[in-house]
PDB file of N, CA and C in Angstrom:
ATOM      1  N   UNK A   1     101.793 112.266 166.591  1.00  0.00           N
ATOM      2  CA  UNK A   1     101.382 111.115 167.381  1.00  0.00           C
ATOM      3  C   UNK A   1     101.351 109.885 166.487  1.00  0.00           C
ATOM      4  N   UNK A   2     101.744 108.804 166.999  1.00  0.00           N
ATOM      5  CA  UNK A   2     102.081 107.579 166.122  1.00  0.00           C
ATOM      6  C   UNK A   2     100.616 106.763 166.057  1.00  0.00           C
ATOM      7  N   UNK A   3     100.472 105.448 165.398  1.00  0.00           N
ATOM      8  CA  UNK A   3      99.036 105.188 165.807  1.00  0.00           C
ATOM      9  C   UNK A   3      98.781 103.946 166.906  1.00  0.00           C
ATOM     10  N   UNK A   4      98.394 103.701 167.415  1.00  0.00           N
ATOM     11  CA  UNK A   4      98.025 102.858 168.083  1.00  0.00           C
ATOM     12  C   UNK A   4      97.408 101.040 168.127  1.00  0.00           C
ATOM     13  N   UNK A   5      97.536 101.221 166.767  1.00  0.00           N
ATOM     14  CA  UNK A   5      97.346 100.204 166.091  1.00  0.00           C
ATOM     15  C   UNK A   5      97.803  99.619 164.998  1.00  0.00           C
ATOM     16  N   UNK A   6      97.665  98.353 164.328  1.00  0.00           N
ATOM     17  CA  UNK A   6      98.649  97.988 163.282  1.00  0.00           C
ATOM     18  C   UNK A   6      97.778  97.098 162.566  1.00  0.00           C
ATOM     19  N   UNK A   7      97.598  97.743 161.023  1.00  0.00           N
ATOM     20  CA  UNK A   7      96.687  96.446 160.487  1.00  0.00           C
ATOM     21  C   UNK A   7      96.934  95.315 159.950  1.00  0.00           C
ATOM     22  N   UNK A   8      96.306  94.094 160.279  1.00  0.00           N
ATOM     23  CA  UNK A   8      96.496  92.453 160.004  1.00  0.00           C
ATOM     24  C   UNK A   8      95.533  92.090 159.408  1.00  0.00           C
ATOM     25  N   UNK A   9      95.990  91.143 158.607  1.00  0.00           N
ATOM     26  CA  UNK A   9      95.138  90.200 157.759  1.00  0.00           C
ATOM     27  C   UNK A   9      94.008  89.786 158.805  1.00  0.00           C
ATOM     28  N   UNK A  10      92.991  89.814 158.780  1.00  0.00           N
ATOM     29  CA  UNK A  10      91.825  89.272 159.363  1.00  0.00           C
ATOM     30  C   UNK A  10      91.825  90.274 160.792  1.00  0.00           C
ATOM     31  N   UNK A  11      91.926  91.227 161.221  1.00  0.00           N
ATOM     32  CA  UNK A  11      92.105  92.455 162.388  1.00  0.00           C
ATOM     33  C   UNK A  11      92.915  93.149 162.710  1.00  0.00           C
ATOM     34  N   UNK A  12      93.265  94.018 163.789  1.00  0.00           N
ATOM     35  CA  UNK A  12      94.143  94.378 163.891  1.00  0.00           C
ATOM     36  C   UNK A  12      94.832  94.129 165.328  1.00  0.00           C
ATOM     37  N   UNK A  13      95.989  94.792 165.655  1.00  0.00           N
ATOM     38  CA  UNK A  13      96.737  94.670 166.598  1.00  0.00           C
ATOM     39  C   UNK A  13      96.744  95.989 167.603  1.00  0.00           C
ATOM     40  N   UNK A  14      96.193  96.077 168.573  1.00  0.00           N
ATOM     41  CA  UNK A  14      96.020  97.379 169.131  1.00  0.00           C
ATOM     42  C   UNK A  14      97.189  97.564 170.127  1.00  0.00           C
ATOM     43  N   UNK A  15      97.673  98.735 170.610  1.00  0.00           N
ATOM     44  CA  UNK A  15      98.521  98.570 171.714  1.00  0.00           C
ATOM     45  C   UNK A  15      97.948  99.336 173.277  1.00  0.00           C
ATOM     46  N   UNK A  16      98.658  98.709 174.291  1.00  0.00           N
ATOM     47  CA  UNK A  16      97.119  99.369 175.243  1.00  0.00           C
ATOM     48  C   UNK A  16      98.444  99.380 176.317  1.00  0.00           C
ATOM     49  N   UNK A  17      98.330 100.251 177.458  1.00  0.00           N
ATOM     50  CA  UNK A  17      99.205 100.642 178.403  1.00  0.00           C
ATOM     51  C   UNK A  17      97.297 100.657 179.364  1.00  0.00           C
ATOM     52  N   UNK A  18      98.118  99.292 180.418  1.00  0.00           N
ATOM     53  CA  UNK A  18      97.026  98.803 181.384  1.00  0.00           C
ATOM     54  C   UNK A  18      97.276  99.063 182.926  1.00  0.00           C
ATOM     55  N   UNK A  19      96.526  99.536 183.493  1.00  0.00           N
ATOM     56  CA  UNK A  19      96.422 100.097 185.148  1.00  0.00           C
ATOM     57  C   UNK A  19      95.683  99.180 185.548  1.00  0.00           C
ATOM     58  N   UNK A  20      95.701  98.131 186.465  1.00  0.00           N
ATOM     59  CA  UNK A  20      95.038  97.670 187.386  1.00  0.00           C
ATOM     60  C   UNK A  20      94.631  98.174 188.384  1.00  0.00           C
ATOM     61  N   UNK A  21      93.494  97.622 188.863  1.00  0.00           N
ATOM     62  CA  UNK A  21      93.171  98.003 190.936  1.00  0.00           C
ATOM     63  C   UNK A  21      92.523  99.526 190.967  1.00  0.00           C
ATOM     64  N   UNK A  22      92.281  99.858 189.515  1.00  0.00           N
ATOM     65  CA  UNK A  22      91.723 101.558 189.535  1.00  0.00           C
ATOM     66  C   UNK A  22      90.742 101.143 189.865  1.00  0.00           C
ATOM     67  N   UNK A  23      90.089 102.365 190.215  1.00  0.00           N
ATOM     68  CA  UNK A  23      88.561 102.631 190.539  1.00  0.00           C
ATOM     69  C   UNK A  23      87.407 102.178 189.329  1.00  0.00           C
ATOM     70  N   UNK A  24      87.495 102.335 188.349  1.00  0.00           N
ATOM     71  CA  UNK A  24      86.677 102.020 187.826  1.00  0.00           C
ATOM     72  C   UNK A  24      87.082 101.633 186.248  1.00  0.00           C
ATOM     73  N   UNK A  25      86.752 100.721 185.346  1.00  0.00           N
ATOM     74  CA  UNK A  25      86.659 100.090 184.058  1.00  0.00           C
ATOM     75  C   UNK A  25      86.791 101.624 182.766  1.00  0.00           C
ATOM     76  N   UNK A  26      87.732 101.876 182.319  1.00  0.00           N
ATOM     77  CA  UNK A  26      87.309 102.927 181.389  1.00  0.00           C
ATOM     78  C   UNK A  26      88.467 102.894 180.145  1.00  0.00           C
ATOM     79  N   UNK A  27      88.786 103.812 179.119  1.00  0.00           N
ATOM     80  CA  UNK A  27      89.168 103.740 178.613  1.00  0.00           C
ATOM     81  C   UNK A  27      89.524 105.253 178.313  1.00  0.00           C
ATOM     82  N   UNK A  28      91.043 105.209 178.661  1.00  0.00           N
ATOM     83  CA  UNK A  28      90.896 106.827 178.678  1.00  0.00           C
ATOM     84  C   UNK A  28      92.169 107.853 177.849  1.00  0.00           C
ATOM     85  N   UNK A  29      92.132 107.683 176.908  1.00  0.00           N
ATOM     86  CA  UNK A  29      93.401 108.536 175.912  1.00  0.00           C
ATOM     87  C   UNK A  29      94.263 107.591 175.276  1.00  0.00           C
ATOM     88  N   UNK A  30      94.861 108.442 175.321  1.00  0.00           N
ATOM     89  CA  UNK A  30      96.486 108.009 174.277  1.00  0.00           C
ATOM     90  C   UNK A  30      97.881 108.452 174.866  1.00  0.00           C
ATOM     91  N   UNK A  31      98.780 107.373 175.171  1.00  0.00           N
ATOM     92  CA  UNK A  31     100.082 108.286 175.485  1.00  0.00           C
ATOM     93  C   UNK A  31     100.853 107.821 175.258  1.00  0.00           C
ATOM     94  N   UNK A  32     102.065 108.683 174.830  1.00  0.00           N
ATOM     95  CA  UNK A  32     103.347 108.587 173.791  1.00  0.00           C
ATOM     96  C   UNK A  32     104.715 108.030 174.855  1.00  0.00           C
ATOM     97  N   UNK A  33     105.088 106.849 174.871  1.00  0.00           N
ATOM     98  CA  UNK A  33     106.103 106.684 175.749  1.00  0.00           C
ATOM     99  C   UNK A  33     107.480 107.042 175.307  1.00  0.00           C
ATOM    100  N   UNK A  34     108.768 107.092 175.778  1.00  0.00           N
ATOM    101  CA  UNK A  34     109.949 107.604 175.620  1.00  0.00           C
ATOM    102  C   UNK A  34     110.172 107.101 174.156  1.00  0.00           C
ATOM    103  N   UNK A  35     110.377 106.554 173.613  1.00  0.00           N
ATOM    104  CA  UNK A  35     110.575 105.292 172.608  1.00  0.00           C
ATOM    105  C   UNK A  35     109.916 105.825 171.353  1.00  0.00           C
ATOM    106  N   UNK A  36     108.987 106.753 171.775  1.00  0.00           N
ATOM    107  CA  UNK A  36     107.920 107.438 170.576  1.00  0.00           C
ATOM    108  C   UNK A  36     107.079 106.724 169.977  1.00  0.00           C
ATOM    109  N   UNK A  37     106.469 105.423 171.054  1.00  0.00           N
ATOM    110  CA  UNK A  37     105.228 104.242 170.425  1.00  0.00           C
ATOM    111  C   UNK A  37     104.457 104.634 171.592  1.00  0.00           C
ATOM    112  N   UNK A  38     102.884 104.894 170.792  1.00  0.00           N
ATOM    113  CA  UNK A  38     101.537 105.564 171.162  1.00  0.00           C
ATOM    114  C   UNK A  38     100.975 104.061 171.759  1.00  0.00           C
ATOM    115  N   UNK A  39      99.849 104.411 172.783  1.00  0.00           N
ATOM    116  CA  UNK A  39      99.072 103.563 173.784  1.00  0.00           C
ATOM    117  C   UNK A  39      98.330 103.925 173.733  1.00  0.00           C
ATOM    118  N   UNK A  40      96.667 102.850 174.094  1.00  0.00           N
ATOM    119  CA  UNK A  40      95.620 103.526 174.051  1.00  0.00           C
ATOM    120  C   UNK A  40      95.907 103.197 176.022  1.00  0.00           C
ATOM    121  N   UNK A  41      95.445 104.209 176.539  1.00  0.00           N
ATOM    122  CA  UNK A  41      95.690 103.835 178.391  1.00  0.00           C
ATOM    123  C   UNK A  41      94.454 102.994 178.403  1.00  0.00           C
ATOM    124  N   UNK A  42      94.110 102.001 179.319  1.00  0.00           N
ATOM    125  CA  UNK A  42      92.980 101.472 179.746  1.00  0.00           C
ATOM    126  C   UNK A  42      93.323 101.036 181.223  1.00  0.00           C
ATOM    127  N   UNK A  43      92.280 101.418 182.092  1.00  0.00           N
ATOM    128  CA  UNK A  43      92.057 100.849 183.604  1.00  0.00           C
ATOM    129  C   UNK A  43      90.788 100.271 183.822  1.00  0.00           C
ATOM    130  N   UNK A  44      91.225  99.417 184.611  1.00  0.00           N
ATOM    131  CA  UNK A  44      90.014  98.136 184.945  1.00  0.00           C
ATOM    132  C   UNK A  44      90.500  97.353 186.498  1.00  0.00           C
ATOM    133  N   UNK A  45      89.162  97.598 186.938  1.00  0.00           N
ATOM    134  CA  UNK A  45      89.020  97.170 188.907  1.00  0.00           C
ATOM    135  C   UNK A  45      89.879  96.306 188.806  1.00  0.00           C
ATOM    136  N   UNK A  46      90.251  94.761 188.023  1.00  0.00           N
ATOM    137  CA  UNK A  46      91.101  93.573 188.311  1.00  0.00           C
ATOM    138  C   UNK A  46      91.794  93.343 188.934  1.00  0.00           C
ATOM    139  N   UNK A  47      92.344  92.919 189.483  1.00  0.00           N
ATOM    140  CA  UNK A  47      93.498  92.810 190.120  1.00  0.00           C
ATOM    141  C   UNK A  47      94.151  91.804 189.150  1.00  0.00           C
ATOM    142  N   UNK A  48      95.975  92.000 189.259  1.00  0.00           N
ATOM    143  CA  UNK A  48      96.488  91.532 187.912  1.00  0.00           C
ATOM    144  C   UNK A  48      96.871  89.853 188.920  1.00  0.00           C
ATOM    145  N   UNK A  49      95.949  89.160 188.895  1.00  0.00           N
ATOM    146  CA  UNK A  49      95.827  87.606 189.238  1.00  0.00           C
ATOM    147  C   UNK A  49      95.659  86.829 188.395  1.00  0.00           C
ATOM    148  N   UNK A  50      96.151  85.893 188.008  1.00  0.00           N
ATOM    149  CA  UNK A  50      95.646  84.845 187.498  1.00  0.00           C
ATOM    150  C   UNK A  50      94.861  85.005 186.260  1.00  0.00           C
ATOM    151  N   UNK A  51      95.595  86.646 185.553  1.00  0.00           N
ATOM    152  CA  UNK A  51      94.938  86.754 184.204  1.00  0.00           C
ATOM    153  C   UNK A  51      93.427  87.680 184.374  1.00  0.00           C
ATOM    154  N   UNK A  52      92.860  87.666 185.642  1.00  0.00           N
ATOM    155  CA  UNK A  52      92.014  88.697 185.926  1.00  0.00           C
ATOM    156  C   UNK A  52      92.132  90.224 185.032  1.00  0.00           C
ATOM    157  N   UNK A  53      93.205  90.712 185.216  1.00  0.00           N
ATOM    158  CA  UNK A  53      93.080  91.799 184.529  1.00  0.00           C
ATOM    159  C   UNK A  53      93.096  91.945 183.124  1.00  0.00           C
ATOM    160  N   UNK A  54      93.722  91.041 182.459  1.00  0.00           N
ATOM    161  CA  UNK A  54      93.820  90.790 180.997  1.00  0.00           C
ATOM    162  C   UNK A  54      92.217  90.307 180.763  1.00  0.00           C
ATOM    163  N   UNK A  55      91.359  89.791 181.254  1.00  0.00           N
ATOM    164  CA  UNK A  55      90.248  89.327 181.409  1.00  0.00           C
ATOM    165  C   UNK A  55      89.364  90.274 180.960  1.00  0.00           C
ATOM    166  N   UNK A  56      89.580  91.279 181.885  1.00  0.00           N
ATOM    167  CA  UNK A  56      88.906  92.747 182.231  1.00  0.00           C
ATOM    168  C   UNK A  56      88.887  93.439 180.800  1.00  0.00           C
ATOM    169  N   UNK A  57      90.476  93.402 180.474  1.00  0.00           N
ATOM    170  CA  UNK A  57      90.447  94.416 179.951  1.00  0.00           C
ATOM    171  C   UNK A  57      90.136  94.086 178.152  1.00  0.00           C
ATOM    172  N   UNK A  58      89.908  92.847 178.076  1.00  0.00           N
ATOM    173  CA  UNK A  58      89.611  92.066 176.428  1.00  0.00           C
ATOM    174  C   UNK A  58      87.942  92.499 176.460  1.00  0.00           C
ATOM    175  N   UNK A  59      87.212  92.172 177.675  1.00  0.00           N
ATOM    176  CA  UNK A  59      86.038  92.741 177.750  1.00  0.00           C
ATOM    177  C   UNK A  59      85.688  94.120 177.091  1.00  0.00           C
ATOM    178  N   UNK A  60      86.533  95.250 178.156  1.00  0.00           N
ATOM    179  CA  UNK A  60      86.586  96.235 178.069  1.00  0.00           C
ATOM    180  C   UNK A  60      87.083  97.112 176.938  1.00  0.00           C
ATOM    181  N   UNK A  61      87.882  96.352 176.083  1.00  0.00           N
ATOM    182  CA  UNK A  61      88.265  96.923 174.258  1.00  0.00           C
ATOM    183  C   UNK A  61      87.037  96.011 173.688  1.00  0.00           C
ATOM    184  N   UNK A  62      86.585  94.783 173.467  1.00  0.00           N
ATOM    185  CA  UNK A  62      85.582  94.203 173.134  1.00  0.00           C
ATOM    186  C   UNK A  62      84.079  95.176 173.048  1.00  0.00           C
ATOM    187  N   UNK A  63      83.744  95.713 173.939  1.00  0.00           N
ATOM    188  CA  UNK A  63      82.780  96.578 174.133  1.00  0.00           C
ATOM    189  C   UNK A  63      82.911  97.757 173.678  1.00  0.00           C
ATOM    190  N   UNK A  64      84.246  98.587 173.696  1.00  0.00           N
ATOM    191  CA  UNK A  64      84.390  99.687 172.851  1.00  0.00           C
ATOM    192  C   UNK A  64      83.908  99.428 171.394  1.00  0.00           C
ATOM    193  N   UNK A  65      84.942  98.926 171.054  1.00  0.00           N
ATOM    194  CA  UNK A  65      84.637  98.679 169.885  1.00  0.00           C
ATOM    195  C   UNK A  65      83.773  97.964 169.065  1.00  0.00           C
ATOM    196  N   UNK A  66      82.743  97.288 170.061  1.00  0.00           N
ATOM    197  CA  UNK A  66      81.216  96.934 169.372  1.00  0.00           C
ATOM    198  C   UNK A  66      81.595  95.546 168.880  1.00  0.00           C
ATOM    199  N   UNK A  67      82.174  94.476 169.313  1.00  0.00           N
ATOM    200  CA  UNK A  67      83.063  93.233 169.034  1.00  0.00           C
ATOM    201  C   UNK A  67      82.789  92.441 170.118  1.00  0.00           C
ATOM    202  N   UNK A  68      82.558  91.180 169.650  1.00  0.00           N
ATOM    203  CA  UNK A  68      82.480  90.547 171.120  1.00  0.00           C
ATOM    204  C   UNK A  68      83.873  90.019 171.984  1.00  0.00           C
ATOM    205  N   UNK A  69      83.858  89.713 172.938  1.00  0.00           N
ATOM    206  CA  UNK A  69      84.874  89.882 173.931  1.00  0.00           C
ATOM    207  C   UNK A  69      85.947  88.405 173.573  1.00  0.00           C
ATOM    208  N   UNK A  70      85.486  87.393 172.896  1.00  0.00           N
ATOM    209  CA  UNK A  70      85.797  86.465 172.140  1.00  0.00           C
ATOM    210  C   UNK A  70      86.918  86.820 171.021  1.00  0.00           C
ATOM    211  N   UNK A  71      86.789  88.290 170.476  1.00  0.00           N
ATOM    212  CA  UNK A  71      87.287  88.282 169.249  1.00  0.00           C
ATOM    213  C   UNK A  71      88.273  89.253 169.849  1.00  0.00           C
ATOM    214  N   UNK A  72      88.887  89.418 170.904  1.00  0.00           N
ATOM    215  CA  UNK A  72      89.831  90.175 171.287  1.00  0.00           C
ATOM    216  C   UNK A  72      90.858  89.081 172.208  1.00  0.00           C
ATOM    217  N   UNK A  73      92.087  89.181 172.518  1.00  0.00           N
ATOM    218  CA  UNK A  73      93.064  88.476 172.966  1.00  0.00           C
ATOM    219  C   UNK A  73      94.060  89.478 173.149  1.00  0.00           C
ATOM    220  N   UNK A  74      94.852  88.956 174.333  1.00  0.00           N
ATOM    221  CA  UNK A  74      96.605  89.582 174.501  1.00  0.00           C
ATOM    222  C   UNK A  74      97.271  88.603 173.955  1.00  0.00           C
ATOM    223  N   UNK A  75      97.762  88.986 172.992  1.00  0.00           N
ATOM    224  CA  UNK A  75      98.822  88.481 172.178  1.00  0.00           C
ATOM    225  C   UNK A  75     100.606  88.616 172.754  1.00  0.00           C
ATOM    226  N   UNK A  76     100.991  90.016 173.270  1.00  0.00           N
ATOM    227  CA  UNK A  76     102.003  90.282 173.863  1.00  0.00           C
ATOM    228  C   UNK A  76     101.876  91.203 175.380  1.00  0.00           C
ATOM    229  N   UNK A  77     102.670  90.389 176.038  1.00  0.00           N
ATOM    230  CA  UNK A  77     102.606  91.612 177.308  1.00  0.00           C
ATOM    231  C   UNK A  77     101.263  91.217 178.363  1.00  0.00           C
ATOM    232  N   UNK A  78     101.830  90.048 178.583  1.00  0.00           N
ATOM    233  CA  UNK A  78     100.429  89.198 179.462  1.00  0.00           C
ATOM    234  C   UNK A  78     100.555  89.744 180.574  1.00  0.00           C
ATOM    235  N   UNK A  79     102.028  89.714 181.352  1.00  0.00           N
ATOM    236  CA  UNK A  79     102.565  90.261 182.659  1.00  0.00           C
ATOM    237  C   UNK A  79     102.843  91.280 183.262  1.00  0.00           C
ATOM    238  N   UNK A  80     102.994  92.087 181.932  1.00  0.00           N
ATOM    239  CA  UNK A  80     103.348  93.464 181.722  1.00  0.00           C
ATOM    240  C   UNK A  80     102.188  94.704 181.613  1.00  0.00           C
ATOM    241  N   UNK A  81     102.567  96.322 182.042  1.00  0.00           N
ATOM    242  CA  UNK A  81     101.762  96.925 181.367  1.00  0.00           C
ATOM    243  C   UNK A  81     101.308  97.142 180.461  1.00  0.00           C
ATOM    244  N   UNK A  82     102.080  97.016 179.148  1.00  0.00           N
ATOM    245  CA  UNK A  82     102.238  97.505 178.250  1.00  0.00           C
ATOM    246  C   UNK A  82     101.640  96.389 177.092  1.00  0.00           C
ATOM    247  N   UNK A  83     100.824  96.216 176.383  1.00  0.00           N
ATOM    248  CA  UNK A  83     100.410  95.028 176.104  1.00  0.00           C
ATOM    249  C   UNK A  83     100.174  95.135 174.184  1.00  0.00           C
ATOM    250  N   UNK A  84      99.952  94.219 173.843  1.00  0.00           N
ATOM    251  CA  UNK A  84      99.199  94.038 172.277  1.00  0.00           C
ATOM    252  C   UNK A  84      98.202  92.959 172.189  1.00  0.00           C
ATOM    253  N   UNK A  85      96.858  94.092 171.726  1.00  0.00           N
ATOM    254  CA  UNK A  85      95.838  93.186 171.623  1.00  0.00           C
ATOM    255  C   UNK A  85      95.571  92.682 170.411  1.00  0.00           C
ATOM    256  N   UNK A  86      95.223  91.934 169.947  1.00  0.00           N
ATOM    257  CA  UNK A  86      94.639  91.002 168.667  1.00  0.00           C
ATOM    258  C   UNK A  86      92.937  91.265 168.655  1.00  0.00           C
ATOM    259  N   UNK A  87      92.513  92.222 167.897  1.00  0.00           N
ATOM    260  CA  UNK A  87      90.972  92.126 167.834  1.00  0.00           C
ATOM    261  C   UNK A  87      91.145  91.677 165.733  1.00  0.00           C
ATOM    262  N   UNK A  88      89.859  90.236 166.050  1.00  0.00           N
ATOM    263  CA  UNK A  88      89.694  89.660 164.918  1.00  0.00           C
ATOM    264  C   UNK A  88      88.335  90.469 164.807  1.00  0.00           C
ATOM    265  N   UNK A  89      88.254  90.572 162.874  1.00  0.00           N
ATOM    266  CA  UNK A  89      87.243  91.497 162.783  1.00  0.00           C
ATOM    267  C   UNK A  89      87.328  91.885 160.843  1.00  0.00           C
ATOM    268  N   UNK A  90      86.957  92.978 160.078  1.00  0.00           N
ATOM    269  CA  UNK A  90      87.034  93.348 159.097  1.00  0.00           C
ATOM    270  C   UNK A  90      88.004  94.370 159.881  1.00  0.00           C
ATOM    271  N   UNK A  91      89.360  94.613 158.831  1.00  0.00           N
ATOM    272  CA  UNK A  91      90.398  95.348 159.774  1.00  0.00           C
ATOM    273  C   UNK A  91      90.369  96.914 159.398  1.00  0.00           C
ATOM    274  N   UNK A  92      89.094  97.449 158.488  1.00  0.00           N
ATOM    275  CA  UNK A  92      89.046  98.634 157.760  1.00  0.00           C
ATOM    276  C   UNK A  92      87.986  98.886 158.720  1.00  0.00           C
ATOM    277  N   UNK A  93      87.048  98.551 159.429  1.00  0.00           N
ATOM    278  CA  UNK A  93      86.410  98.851 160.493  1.00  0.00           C
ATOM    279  C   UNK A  93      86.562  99.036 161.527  1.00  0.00           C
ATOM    280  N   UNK A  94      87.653  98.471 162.061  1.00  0.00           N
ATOM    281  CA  UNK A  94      88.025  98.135 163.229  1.00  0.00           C
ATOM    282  C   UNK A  94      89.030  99.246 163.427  1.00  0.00           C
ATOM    283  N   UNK A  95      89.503  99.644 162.729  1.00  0.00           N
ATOM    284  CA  UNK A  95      90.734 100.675 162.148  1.00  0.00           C
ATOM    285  C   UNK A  95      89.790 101.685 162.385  1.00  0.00           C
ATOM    286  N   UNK A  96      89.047 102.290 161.704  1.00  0.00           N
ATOM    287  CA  UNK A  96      88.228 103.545 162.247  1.00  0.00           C
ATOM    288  C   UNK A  96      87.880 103.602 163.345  1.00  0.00           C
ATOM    289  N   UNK A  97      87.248 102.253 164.315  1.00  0.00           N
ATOM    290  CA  UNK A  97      86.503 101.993 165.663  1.00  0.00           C
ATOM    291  C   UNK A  97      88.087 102.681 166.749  1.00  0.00           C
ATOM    292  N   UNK A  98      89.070 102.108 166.236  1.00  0.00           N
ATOM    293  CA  UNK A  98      90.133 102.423 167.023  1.00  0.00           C
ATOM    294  C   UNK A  98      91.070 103.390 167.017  1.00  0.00           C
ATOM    295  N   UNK A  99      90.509 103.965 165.611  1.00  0.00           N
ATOM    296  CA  UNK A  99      91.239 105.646 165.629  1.00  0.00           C
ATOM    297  C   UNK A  99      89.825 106.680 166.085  1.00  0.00           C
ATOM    298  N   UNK A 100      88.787 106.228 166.494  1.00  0.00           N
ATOM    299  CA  UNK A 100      88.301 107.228 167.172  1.00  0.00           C
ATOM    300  C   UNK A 100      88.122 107.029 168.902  1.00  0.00           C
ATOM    301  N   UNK A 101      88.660 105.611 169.405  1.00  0.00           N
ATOM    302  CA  UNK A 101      89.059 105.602 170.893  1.00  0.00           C
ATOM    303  C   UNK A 101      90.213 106.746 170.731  1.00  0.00           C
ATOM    304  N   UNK A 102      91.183 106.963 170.178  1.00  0.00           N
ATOM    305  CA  UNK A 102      92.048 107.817 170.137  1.00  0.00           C
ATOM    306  C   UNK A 102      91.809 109.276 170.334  1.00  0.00           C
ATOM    307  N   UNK A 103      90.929 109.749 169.963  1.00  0.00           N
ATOM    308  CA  UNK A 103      90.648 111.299 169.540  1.00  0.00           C
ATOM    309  C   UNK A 103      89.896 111.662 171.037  1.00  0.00           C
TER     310      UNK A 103
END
């Protein structure tokens, strides 16, 4: 399994495969697409409007990982499922916080 993340000077770069309109806000595994690049899955109520769901879901990695919702951003893949987040942070912390959403 590949990792899900990529470390940067001042945080890291997470990658997240996003479901809108689910039932409920969660954060749930890891999955390997054709291509052989790993996702953390995340679903969140939003509806993908006007940035609503990207909204949702900066919250929703923000709170995992004990970060405020400020220090997370979509960097790539605003429109798309398939996205890259930017969480600013110490990136040797953040790196453990996000290899154990994984497990």
């Amino acid at each position: 399994m590949g990792a899900i993340f990529r470390l940067r000077p001042g945080g890291i770069d997470l990658f997240v495969r996003l479901t809108p309109k689910a039932a409920s806000d969660a954060l749930y595994g890891v999955e390997t697409a054709a291509d052989g690049r790993c996702y953390l899955k995340a679903r969140v109520r939003a509806v993908p409007e006007k940035g609503a769901a990207n909204a949702a879901l900066e919250k929703l990695v923000g709170k995992a990982l004990a970060v405020p919702a400020s220090s997370v951003a979509v960097v790539t893949g605003g429109t798309a499922r398939l996205k890259t987040l930017r969480v600013t942070g110490d990136p040797a912390e953040l790196a453990q916080k996000a290899s154990s959403l994984a497990a």
